[in-house]
Protein backbone atom coordinates (compact mmCIF):
# COMPACT_ATOMS: atom_id res chain seq x y z
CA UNK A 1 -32.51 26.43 -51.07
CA UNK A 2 -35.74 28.32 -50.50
CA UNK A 3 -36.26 30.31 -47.40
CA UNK A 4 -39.63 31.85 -47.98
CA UNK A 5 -43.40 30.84 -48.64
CA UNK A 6 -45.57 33.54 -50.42
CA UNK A 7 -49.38 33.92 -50.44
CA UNK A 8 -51.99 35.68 -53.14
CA UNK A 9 -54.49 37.06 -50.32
CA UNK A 10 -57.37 38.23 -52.97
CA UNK A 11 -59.75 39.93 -50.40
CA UNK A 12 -63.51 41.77 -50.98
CA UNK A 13 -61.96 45.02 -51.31
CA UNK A 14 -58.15 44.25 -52.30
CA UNK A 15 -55.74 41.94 -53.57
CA UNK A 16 -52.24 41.46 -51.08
CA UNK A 17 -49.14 39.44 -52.31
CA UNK A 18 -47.11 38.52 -48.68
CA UNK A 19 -43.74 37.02 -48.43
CA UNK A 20 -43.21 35.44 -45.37
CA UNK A 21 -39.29 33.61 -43.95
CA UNK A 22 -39.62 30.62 -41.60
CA UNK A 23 -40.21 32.16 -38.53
CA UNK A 24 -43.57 33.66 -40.55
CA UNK A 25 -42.28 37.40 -40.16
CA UNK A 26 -42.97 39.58 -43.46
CA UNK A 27 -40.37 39.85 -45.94
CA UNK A 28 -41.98 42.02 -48.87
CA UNK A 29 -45.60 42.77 -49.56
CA UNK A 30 -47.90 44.96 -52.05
CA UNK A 31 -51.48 45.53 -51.89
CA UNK A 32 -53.94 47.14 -54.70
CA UNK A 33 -57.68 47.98 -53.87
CA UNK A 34 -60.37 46.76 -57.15
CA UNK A 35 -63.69 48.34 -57.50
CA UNK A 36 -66.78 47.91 -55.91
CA UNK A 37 -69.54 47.68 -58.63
CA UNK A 38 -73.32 48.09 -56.69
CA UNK A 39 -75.96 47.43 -60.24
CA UNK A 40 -79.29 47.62 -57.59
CA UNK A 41 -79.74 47.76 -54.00
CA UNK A 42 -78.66 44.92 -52.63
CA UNK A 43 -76.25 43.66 -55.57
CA UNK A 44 -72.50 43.69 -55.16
CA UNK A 45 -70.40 42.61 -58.06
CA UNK A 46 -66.63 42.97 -59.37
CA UNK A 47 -64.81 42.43 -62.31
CA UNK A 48 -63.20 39.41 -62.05
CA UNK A 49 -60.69 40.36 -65.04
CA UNK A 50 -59.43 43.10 -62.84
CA UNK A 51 -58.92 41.01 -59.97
CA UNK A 52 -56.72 38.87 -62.12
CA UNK A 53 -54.76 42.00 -63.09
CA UNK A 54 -54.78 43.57 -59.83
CA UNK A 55 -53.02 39.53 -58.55
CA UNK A 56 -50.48 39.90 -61.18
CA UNK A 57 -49.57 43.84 -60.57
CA UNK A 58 -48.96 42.80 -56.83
CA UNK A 59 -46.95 39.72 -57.48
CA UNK A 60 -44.88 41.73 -59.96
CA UNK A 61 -44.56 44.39 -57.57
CA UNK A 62 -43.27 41.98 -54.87
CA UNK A 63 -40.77 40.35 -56.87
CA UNK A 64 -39.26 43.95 -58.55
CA UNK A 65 -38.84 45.46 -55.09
CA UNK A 66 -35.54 43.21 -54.73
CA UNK A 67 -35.83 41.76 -51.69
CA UNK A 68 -37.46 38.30 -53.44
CA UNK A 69 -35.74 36.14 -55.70
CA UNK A 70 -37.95 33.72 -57.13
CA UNK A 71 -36.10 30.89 -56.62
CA UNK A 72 -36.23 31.40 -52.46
CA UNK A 73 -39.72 31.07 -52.59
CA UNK A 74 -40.81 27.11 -51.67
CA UNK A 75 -44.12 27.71 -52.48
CA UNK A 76 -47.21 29.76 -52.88
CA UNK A 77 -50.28 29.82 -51.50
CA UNK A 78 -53.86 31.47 -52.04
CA UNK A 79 -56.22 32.88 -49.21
CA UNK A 80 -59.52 34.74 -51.00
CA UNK A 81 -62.94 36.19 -49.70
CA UNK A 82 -65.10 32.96 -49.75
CA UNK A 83 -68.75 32.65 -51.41
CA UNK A 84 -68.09 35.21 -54.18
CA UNK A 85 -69.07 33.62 -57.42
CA UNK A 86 -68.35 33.22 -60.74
CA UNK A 87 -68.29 31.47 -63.95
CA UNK A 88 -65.50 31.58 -67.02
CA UNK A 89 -65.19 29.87 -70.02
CA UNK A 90 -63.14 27.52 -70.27
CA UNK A 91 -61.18 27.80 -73.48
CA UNK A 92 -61.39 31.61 -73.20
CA UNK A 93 -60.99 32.75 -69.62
CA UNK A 94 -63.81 34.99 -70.01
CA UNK A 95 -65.97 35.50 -67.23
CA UNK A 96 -70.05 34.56 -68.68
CA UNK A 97 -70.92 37.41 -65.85
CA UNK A 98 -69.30 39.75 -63.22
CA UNK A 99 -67.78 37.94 -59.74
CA UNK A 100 -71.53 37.73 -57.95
CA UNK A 101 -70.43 38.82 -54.52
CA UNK A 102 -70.57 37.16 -50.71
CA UNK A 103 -72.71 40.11 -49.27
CA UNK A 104 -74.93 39.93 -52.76
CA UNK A 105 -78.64 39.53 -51.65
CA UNK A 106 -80.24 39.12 -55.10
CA UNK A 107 -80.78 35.37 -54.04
CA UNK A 108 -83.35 36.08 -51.60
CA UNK A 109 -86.44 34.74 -54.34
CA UNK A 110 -84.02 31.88 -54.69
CA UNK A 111 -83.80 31.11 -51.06
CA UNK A 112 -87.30 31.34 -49.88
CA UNK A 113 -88.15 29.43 -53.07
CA UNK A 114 -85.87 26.39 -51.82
CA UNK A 115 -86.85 27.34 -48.44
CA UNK A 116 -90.59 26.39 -49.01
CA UNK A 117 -89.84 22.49 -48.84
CA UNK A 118 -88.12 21.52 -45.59
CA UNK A 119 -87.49 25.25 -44.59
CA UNK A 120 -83.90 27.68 -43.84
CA UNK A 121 -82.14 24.32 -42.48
CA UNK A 122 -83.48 22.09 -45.29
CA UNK A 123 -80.00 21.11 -46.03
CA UNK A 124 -77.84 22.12 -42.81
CA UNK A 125 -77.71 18.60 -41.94
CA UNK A 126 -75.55 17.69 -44.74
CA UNK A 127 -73.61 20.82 -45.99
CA UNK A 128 -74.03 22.67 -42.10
CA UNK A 129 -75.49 26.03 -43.40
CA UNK A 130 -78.72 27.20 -43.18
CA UNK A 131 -80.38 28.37 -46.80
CA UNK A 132 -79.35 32.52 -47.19
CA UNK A 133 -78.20 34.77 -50.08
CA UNK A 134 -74.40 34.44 -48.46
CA UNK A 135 -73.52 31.00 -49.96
CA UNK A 136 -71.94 30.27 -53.07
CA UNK A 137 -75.31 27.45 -54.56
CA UNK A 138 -77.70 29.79 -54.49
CA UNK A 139 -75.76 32.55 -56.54
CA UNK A 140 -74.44 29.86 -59.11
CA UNK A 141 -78.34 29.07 -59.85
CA UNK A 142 -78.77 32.85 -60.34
CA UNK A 143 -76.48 33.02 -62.96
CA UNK A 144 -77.67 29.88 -64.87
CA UNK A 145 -81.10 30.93 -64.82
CA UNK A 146 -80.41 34.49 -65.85
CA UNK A 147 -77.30 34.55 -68.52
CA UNK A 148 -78.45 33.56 -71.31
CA UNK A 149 -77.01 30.07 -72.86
CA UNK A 150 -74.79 29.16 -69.56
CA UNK A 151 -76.74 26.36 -68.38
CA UNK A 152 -76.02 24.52 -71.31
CA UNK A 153 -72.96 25.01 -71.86
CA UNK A 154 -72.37 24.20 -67.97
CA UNK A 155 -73.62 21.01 -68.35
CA UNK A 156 -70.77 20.38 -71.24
CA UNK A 157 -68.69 21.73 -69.20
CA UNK A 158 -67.45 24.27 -70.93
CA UNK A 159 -68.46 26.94 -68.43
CA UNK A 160 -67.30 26.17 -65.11
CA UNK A 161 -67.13 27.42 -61.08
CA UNK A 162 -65.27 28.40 -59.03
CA UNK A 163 -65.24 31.33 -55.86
CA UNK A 164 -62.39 33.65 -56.23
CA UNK A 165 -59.71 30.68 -54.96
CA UNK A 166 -60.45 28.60 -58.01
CA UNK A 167 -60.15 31.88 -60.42
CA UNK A 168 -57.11 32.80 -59.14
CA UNK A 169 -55.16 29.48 -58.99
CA UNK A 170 -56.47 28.47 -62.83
CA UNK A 171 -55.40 31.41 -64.27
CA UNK A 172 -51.60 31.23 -61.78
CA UNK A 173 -51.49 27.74 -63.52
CA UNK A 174 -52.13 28.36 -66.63
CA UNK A 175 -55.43 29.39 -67.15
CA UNK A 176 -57.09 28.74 -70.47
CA UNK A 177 -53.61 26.76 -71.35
CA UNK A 178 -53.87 23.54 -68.71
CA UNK A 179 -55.10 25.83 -65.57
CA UNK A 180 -56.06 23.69 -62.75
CA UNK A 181 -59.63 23.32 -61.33
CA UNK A 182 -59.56 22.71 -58.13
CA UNK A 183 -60.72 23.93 -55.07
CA UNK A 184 -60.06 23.27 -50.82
CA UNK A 185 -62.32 21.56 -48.54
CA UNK A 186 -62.64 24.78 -46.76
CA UNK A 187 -63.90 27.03 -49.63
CA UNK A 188 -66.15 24.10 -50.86
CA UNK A 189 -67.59 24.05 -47.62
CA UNK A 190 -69.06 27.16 -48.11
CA UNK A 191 -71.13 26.26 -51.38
CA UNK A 192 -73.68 24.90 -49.80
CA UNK A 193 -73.26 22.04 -51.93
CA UNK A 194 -70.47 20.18 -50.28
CA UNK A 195 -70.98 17.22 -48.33
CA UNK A 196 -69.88 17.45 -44.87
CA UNK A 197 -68.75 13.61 -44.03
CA UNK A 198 -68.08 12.64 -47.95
CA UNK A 199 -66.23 16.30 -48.59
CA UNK A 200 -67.60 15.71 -51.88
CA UNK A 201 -70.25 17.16 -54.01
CA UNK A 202 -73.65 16.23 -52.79
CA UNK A 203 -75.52 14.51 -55.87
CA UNK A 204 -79.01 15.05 -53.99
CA UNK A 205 -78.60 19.07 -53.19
CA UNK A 206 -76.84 19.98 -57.20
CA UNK A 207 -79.80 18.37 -58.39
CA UNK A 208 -82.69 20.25 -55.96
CA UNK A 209 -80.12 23.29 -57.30
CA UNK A 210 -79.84 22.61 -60.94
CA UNK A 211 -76.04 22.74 -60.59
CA UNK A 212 -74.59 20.39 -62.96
CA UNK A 213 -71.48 18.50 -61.94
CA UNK A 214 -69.33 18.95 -64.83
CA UNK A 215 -68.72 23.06 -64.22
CA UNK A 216 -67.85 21.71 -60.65
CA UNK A 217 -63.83 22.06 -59.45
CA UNK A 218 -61.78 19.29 -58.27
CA UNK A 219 -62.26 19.17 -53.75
CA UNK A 220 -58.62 19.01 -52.58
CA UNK A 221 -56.67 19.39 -48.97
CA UNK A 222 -56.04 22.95 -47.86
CA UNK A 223 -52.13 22.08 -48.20
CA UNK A 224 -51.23 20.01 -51.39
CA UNK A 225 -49.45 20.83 -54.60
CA UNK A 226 -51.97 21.40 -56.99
CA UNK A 227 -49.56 22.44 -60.02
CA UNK A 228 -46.79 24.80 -60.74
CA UNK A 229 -47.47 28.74 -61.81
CA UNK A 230 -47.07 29.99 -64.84
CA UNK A 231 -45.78 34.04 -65.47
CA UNK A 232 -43.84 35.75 -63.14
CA UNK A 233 -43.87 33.41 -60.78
CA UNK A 234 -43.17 30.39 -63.34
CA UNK A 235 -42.18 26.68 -61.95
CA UNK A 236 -43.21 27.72 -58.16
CA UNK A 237 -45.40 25.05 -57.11
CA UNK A 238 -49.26 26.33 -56.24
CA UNK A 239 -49.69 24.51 -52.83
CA UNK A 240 -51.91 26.17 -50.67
CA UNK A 241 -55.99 27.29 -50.71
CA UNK A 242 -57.66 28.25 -47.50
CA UNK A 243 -60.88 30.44 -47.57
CA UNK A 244 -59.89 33.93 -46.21
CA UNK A 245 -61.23 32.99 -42.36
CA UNK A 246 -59.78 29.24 -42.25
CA UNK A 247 -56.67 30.57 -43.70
CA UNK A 248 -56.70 33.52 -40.66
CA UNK A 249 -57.48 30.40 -37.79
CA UNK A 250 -54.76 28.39 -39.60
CA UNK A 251 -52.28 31.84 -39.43
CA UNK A 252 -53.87 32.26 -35.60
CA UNK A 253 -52.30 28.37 -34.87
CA UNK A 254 -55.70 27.57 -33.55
CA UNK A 255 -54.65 24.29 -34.59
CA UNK A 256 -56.70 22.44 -30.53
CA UNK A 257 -60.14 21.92 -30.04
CA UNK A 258 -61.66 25.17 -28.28
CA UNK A 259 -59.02 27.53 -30.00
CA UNK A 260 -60.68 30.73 -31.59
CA UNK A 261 -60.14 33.55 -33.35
CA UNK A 262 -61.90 36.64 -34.79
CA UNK A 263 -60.67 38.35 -37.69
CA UNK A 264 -61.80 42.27 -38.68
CA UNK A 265 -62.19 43.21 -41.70
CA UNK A 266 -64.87 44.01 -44.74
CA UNK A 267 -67.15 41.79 -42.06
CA UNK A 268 -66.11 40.07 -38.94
CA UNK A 269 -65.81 36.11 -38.48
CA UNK A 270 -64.77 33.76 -35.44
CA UNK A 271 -64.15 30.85 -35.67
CA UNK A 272 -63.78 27.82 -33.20
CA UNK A 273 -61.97 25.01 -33.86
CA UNK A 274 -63.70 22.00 -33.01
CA UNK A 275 -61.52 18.84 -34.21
CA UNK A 276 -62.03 16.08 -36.59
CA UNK A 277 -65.99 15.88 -36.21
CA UNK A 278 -68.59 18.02 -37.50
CA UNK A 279 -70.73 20.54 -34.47
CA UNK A 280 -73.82 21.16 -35.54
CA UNK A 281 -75.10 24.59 -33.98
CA UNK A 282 -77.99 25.16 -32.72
CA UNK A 283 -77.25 28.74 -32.03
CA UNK A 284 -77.52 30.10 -35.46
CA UNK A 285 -73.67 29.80 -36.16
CA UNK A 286 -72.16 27.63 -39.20
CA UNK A 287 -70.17 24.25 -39.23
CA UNK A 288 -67.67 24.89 -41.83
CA UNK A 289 -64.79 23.02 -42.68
CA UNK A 290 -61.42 24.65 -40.66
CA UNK A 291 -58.47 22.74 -42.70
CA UNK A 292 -57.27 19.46 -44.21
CA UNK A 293 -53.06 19.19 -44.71
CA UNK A 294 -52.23 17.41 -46.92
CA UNK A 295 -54.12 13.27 -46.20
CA UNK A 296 -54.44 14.53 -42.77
CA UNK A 297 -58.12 14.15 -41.19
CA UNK A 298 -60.01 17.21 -41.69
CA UNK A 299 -60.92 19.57 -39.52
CA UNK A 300 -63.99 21.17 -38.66
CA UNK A 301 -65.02 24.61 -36.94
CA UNK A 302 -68.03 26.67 -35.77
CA UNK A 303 -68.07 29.89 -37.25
CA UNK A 304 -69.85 33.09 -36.68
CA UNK A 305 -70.33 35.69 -39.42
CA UNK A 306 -71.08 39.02 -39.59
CA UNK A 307 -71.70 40.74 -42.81
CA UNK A 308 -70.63 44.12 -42.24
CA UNK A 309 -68.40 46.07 -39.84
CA UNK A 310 -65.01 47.56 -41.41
CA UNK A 311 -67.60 48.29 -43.95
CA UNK A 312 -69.72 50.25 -41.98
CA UNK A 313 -66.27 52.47 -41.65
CA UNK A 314 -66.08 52.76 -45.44
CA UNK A 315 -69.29 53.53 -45.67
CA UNK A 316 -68.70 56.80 -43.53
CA UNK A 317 -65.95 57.50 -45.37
CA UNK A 318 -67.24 56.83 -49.08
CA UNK A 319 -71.10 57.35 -48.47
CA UNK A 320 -71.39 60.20 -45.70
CA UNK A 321 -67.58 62.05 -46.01
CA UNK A 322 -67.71 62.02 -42.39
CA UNK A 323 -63.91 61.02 -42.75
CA UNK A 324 -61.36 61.06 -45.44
CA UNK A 325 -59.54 58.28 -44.54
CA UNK A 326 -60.44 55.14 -42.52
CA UNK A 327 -58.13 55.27 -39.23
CA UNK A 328 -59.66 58.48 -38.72
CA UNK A 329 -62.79 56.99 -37.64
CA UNK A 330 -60.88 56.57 -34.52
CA UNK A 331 -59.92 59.89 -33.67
CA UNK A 332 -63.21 61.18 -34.54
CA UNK A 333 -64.87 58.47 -32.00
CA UNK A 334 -62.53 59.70 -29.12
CA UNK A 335 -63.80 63.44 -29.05
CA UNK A 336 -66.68 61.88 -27.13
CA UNK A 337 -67.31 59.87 -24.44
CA UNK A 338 -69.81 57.65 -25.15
CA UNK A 339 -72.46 56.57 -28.08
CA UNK A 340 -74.92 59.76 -27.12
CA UNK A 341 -77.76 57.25 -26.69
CA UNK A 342 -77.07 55.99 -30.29
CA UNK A 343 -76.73 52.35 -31.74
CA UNK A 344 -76.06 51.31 -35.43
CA UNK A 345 -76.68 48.36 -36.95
CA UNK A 346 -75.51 48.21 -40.22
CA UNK A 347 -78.02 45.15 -41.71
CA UNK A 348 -77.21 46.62 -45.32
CA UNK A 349 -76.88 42.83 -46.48
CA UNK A 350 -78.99 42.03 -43.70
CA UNK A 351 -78.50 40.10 -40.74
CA UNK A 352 -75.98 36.86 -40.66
CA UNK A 353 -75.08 34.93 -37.61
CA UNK A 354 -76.64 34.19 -35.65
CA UNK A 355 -80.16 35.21 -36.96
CA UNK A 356 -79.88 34.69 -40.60
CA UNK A 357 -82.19 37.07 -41.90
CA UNK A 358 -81.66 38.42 -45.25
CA UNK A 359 -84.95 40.56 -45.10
CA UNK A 360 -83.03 42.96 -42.61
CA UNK A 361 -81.93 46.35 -43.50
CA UNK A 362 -79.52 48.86 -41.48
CA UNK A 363 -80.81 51.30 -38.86
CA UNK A 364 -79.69 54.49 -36.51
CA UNK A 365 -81.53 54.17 -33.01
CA UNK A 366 -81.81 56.16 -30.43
CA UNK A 367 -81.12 59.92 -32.58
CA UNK A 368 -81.76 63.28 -30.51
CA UNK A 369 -80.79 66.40 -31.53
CA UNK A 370 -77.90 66.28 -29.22
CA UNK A 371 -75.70 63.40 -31.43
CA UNK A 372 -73.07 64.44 -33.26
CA UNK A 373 -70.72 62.91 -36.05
CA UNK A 374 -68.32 61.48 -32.88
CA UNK A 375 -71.33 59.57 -31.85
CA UNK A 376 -72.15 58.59 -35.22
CA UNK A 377 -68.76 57.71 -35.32
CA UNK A 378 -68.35 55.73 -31.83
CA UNK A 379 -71.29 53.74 -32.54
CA UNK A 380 -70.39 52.25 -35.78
CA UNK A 381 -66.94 51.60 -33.92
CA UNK A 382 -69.36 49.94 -31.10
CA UNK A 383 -71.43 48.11 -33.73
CA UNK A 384 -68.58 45.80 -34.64
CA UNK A 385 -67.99 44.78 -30.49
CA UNK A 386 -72.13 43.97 -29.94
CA UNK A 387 -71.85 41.90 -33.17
CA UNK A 388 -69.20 39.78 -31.71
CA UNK A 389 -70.37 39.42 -28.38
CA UNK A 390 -73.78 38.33 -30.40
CA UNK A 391 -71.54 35.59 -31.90
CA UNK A 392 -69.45 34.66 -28.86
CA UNK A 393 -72.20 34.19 -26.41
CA UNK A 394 -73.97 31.28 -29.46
CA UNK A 395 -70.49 30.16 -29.87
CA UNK A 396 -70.61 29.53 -25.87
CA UNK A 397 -73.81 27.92 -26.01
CA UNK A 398 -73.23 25.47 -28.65
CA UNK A 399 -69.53 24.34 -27.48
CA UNK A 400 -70.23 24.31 -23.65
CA UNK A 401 -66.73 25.91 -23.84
CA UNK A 402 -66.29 29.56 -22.05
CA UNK A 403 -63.17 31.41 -24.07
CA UNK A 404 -60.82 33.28 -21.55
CA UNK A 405 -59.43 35.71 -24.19
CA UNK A 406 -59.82 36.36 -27.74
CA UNK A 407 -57.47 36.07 -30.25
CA UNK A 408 -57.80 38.92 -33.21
CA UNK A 409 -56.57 40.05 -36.24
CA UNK A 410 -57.18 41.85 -39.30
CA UNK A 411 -57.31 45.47 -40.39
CA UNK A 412 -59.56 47.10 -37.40
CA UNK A 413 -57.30 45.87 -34.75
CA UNK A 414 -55.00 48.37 -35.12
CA UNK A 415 -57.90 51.07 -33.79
CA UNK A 416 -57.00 50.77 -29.61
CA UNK A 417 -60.68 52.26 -28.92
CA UNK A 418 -62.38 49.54 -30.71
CA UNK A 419 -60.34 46.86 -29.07
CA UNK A 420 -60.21 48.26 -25.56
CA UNK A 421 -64.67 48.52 -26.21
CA UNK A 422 -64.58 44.54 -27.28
CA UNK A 423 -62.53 43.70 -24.28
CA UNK A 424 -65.10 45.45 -22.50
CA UNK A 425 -68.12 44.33 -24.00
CA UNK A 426 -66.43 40.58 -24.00
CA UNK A 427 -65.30 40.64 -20.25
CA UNK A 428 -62.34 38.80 -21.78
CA UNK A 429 -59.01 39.54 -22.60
CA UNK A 430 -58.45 40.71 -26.41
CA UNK A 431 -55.17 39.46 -28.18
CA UNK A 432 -53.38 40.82 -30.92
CA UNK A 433 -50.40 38.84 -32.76
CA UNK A 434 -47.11 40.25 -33.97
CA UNK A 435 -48.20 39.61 -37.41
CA UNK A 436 -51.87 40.58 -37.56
CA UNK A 437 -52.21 39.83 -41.01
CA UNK A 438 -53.03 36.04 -40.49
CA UNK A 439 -54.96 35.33 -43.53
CA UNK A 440 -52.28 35.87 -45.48
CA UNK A 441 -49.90 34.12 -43.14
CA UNK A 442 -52.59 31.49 -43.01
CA UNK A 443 -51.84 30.78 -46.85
CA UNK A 444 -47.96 30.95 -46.83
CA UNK A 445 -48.19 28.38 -43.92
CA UNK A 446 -50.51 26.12 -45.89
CA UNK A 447 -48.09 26.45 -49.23
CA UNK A 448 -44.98 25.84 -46.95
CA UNK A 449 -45.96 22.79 -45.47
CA UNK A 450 -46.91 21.32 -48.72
CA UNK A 451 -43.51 22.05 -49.92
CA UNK A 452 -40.91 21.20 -46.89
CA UNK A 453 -40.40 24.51 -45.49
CA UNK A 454 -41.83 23.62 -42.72
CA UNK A 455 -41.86 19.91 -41.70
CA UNK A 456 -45.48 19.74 -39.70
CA UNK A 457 -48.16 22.01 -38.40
CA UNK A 458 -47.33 21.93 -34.32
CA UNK A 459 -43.62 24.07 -35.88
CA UNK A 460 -45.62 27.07 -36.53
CA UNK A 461 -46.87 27.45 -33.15
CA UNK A 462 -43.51 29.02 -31.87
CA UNK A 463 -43.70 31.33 -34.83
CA UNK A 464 -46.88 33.09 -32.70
CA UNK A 465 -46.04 35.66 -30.91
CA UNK A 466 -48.44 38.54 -28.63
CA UNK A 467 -48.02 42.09 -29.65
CA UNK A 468 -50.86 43.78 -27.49
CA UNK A 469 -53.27 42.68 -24.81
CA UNK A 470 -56.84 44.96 -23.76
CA UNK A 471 -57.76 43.64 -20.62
CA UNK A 472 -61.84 44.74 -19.29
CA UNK A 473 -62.37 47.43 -17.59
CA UNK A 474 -66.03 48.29 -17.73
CA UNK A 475 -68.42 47.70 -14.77
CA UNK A 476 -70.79 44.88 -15.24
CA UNK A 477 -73.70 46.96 -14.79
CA UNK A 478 -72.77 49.12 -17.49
CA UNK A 479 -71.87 46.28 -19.91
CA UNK A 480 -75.33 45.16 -19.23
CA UNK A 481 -77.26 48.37 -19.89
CA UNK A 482 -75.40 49.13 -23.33
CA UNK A 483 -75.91 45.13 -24.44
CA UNK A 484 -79.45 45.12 -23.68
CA UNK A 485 -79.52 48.29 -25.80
CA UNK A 486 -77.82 46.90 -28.85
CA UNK A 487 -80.25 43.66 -28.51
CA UNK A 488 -83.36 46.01 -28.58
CA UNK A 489 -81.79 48.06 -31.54
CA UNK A 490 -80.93 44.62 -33.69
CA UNK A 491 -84.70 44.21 -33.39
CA UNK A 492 -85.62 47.70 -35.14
CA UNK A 493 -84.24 46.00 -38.49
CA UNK A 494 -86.62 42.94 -38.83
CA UNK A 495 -88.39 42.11 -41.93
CA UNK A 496 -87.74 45.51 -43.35
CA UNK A 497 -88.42 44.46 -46.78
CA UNK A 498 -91.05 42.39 -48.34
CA UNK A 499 -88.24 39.87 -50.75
């Protein structure tokens, strides 16, 4: 009888295979980092071959280490980093073109060309995103306009879509031998072509797009078997798809209206659920799709996203050497007090939620001869907090709802500095799960209840459990004076370039 659920989680910078048991405590789990290819400034790619390599070393690695049989696993499921793009052949497998990545801003022409006719929101109405280089639509045209015989044979079909969920679970079924094309609600959400009420394709915005229908995936729930794997993990059934950030408020049980979480990682995202009807924001957040199990009603969330803050640590670390690995950013913050009058705002993909402007680039404010590389250090830490609060105080406005603590998770909240600084800058309480890795957990949950481990959603809630609480400590009037610097510093990276 099977006792586990499993999950692929294919992140920006890493691929994870997670084994979970039924009270959603990990069993076994490998992780393998891909490369990061930049072409230009402002272009992020990777291989998508590799991250189809790096999936099956990790599996293979799980499933050698001998604490996983096979056969105990119920299901698996797939979590991935949402918007990245690409298109395959379908007979072949080949990729026409590297994976186009989520913090890609080659589509800015693109953008401000669609932009010109009903403006940023032209179609936020309908999909509930506003028109930026983040979304999957824009990046799809790209490539059919720019790689040379794709268009037509997209429109046979013989090229097709997907973002990395799609990629991953064709080639786990089969790939190029009866792979499935499918996709979730959640990840099709973020296409900008998805329909918000229909959760369908939108006929009007592929056509404004030049997207043809047939290279399109199959929309299914979040929690459904989609078809059985293939390889190592051969005759498991393929039941789960969640976008990374879905999959982490799924993982979080945010499963009641006004629930949220915040996840840190590459970038950082909250998200809010808010039931079984679309919020539009008018706060510069996104309505996104949270999670539909199974012929459940879906359900929808308002989500804040921020392009770059565990980023901004690899960046010191890969770009400057200022550290050699990336927990040490933490240590090196804590041999000083404060910021030394410094703010960072790492725009390098611009600015997302909730100003939406892809013409931004990164700054350093506020340099005197007296900061150091524990300021430089501290503020990047301190960069990741003002973006959040940034988020959480539109998340506030659009909901009506004030959150009395945060739930977390993801690879930054291990660092105590950076969480005690976001209690701080929040005024709320910050939580951190037993299991902080909830996208994965997310996944396993989704795959499980497709498959009878678990008999409905409201049974994972006792799985949840708190590991570590930071609780405010910081005097309002200094809260104030830092926030009002980090608003006039976000300012300072405005229309930087010209496209």
């Amino acid at each position: 009888m099977a006792r586990y659920a499993a999950a692929v989680d294919q992140g920006t910078t890493s691929t994870r295979f997670m084994v979970f048991d039924q009270k959603g405590q990990v069993v076994a789990v490998q992780q393998k980092e891909h490369e990061q290819i930049y072409p230009k400034p402002g272009w992020v790619e990777h291989n998508p071959m590799e991250i189809w390599e790096r999936t099956q070393e990790v599996i293979k690695g799980v499933l050698s280490g001998g604490k996983v049989d096979p056969k105990d696993l119920s299901g698996v499921g797939v979590t991935n980093q949402r918007e990245t793009t690409l298109v395959w052949n379908r007979k072949t497998g080949k990729p026409v073109y590297n994976a186009i990545v989520w913090q890609d801003t080659r589509t800015d022409t693109i953008c401000n060309d669609l932009a010109r006719d009903g403006g940023q929101d032209r179609f936020r109405a309908k999909v509930g995103l506003p028109l930026a280089t983040y979304f999957s639509g824009p990046k799809i045209k790209w490539i059919l306009d720019n790689v040379q015989g794709v268009r037509a044979d997209a429109e046979k079909g013989e090229a097709i879509f997907g973002n990395i969920d799609t990629w991953v679970i064709w080639w786990l079924t089969g790939g190029p031998n009866g792979g499935v094309h499918v996709t979730d609600v959640s990840n099709a959400s973020r296409t900008m072509l998805m329909n918000l009420e229909t959760l369908d394709w939108d006929p009007e915005i592929m056509k404004v797009m030049g997207v043809p229908r047939a290279m399109l995936p199959q929309i299914r729930a979040s929690s459904q078997v989609y078809g059985e794997a293939t390889g190592a993990l051969k005759g498991i059934p393929v039941a789960g798809d969640l976008g990374d950030q879905q999959a982490a408020l799924f993982g979080q049980t945010c499963f009641g209206v006004g629930e949220a979480k915040n996840t840190y990682g590459t970038g950082n995202f909250m998200l809010l659920n808010t039931g079984t009807k679309p919020v539009q924001s008018r706060a510069g957040l996104l309505t996104t799709l949270g999670y539909k199990i199974g012929n459940d009603r879906p359900v929808y969330a308002l989500e804040g996203s921020i392009a770059i803050t565990g980023a901004l640590v690899q960046w010191l670390r890969d770009n400057l050497g200022l550290i050699k690995t990336s927990p040490e950013v933490e240590k090196l913050a804590a041999t000083v007090e404060d910021n030394g009058g410094i703010y960072i705002v790492p725009a390098f993909s611009g600015l997302f939620a909730p100003y939406w402007k892809s013409n931004a680039r990164g700054v350093i404010v506020g340099l005197t001869r007296y900061v150091n590389k524990g300021h430089i250090a501290r503020a990047s830490l301190e960069a990741t907090a003002y973006q959040t609060r940034e988020v959480l105080d539109a998340m506030n406005k659009d909901s009506g709802v004030q959150l009395t603590s945060l739930k977390v998770d993801g690879g930054m909240v291990q660092n105590d500095l950076l969480m005690q600084f976001q209690a701080d800058i929040l005024n709320v309480p910050v939580i951190r799960p037993t299991v902080a890795e909830t996208t994965s957990l997310g996944a396993a949950y989704a795959a499980g209840l497709a498959t009878g481990l678990w008999s409905k959603v409201e049974d994972l809630r006792a799985n949840w459990g708190k590991d570590k609480e930071w609780d405010p400590k910081m005097q309002a009037s200094r809260r104030d004076a830092l926030y009002k610097g980090w608003l006039k510093a976000v300012t300072r990276t405005f229309d930087w370039t010209d496209s």
